[in-house]
C-alpha atoms as a PDB file:
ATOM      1  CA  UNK A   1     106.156 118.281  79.217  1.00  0.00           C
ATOM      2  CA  UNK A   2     104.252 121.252  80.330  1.00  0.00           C
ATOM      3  CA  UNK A   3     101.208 120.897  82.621  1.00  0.00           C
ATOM      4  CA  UNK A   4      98.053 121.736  79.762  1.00  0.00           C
ATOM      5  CA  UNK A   5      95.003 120.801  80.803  1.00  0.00           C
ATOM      6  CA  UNK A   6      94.141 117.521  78.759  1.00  0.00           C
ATOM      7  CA  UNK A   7      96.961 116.092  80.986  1.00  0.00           C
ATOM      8  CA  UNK A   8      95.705 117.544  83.853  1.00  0.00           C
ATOM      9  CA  UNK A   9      92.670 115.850  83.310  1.00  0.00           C
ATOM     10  CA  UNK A  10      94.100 112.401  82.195  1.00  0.00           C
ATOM     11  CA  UNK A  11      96.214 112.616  85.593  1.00  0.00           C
ATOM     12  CA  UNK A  12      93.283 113.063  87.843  1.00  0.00           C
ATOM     13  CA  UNK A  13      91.014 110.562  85.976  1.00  0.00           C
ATOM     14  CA  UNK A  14      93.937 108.258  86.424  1.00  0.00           C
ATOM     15  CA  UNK A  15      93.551 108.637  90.221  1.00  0.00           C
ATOM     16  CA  UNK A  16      89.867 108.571  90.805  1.00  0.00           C
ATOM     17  CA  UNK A  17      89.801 105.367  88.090  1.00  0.00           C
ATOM     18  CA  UNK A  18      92.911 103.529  89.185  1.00  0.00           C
ATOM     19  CA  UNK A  19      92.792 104.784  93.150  1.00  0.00           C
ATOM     20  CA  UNK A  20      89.320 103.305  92.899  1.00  0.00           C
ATOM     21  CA  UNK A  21      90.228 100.120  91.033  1.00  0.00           C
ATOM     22  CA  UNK A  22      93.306  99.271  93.336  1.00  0.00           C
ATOM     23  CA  UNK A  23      91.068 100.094  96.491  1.00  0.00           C
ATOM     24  CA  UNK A  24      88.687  97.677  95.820  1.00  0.00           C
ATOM     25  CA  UNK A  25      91.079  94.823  94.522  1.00  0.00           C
ATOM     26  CA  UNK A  26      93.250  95.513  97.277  1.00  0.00           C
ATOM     27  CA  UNK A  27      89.433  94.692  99.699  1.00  0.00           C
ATOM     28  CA  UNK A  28      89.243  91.791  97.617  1.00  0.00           C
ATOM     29  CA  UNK A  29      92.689  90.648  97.918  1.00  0.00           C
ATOM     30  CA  UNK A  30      91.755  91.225 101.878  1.00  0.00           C
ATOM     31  CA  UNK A  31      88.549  89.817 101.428  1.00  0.00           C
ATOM     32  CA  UNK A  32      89.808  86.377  99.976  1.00  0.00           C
ATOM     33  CA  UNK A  33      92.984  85.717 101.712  1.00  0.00           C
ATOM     34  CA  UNK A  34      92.344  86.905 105.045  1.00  0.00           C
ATOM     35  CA  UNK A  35      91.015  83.915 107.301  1.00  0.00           C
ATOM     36  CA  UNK A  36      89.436  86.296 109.866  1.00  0.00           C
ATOM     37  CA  UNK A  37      85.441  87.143 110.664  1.00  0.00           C
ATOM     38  CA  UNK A  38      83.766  88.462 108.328  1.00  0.00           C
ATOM     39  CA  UNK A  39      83.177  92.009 110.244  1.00  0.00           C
ATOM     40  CA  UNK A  40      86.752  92.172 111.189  1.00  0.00           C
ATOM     41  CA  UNK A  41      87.774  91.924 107.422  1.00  0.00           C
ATOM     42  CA  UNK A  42      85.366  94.261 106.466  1.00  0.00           C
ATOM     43  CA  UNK A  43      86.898  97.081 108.939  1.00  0.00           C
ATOM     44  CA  UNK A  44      90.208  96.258 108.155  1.00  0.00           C
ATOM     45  CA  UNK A  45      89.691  96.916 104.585  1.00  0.00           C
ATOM     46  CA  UNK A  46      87.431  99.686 105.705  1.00  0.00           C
ATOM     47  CA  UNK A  47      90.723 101.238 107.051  1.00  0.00           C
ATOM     48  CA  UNK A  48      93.363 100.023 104.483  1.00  0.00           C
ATOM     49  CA  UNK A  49      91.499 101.009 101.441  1.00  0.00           C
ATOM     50  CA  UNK A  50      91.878 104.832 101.497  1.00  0.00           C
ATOM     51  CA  UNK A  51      95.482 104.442 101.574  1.00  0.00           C
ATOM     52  CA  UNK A  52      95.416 102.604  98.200  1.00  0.00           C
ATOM     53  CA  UNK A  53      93.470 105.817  97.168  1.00  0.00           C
ATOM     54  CA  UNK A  54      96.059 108.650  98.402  1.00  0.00           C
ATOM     55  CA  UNK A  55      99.105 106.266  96.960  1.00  0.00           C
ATOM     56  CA  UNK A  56      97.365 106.270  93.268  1.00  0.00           C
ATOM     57  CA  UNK A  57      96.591 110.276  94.045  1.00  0.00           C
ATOM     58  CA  UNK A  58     100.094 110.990  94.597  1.00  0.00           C
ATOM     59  CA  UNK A  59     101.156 108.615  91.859  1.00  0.00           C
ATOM     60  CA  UNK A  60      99.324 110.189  89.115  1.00  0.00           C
ATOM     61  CA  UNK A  61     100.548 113.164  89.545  1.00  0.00           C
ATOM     62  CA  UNK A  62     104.635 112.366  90.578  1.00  0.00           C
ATOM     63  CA  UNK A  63     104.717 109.878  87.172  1.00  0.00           C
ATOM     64  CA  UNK A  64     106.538 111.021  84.172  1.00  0.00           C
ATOM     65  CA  UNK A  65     104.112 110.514  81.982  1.00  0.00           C
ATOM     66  CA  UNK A  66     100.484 110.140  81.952  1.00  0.00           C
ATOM     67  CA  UNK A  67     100.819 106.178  80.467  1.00  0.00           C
ATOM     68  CA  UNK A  68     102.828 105.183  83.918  1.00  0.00           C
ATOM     69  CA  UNK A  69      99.874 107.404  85.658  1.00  0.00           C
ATOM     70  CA  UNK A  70      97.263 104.962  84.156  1.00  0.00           C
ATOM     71  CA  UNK A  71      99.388 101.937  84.054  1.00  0.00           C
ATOM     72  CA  UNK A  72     100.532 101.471  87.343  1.00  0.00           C
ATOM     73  CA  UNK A  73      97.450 102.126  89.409  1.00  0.00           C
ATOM     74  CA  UNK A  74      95.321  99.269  86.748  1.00  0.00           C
ATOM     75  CA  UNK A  75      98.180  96.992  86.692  1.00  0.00           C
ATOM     76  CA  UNK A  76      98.573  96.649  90.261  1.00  0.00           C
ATOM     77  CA  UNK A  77      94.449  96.453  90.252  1.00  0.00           C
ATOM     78  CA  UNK A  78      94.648  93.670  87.768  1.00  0.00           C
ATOM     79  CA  UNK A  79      97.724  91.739  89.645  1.00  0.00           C
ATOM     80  CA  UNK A  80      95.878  92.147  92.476  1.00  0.00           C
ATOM     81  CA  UNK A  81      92.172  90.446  91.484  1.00  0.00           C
ATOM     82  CA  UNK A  82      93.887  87.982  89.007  1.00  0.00           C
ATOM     83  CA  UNK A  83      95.919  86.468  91.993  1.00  0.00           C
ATOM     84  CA  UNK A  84      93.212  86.562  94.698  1.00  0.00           C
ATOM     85  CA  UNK A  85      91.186  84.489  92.015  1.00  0.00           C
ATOM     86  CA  UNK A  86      93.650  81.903  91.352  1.00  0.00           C
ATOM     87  CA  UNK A  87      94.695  81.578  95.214  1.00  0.00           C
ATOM     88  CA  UNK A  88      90.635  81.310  95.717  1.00  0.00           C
ATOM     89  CA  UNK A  89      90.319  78.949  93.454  1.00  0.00           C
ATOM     90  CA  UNK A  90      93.391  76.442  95.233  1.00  0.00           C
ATOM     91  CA  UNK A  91      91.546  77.121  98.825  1.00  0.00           C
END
């Protein structure tokens, strides 16, 4: 599939969207599970979080197609929240 720019655009709207999405459930995943001070969560997520944002970077643009660009990233985002939810709801 060659490179046109619609699918240039979809790619790098699927890593600002999903890079931002899985940063901030993987904070809340952190957030929630973590049984640490408050300010020591908060700078571990503080360091984590970026990482989450380079891996859906380079994801959008190494996936086959632009679908796996957006689905990955949001699923992993979804997985993420949906389980910190339930396991904060058994705590």
């Amino acid at each position: 599939m060659p490179l046109t720019w619609p699918v240039v655009l979809s790619r790098v709207l699927a890593a600002a969207i999903g890079g931002y999405l899985a940063a901030w459930s993987l904070a809340f995943t952190l957030a929630t599970l973590l049984p640490m001070a408050r300010a020591s969560v908060w700078f571990l997520c503080h360091l984590l979080t970026p990482l989450a944002l380079l891996s859906a970077l380079l994801w959008a643009f190494a996936a086959k197609t632009s679908a796996r660009a957006w689905g990955v990233p949001l699923l992993l985002a979804l997985a993420g929240v949906l389980s910190s939810l339930l396991l904060r709801e058994i705590k």
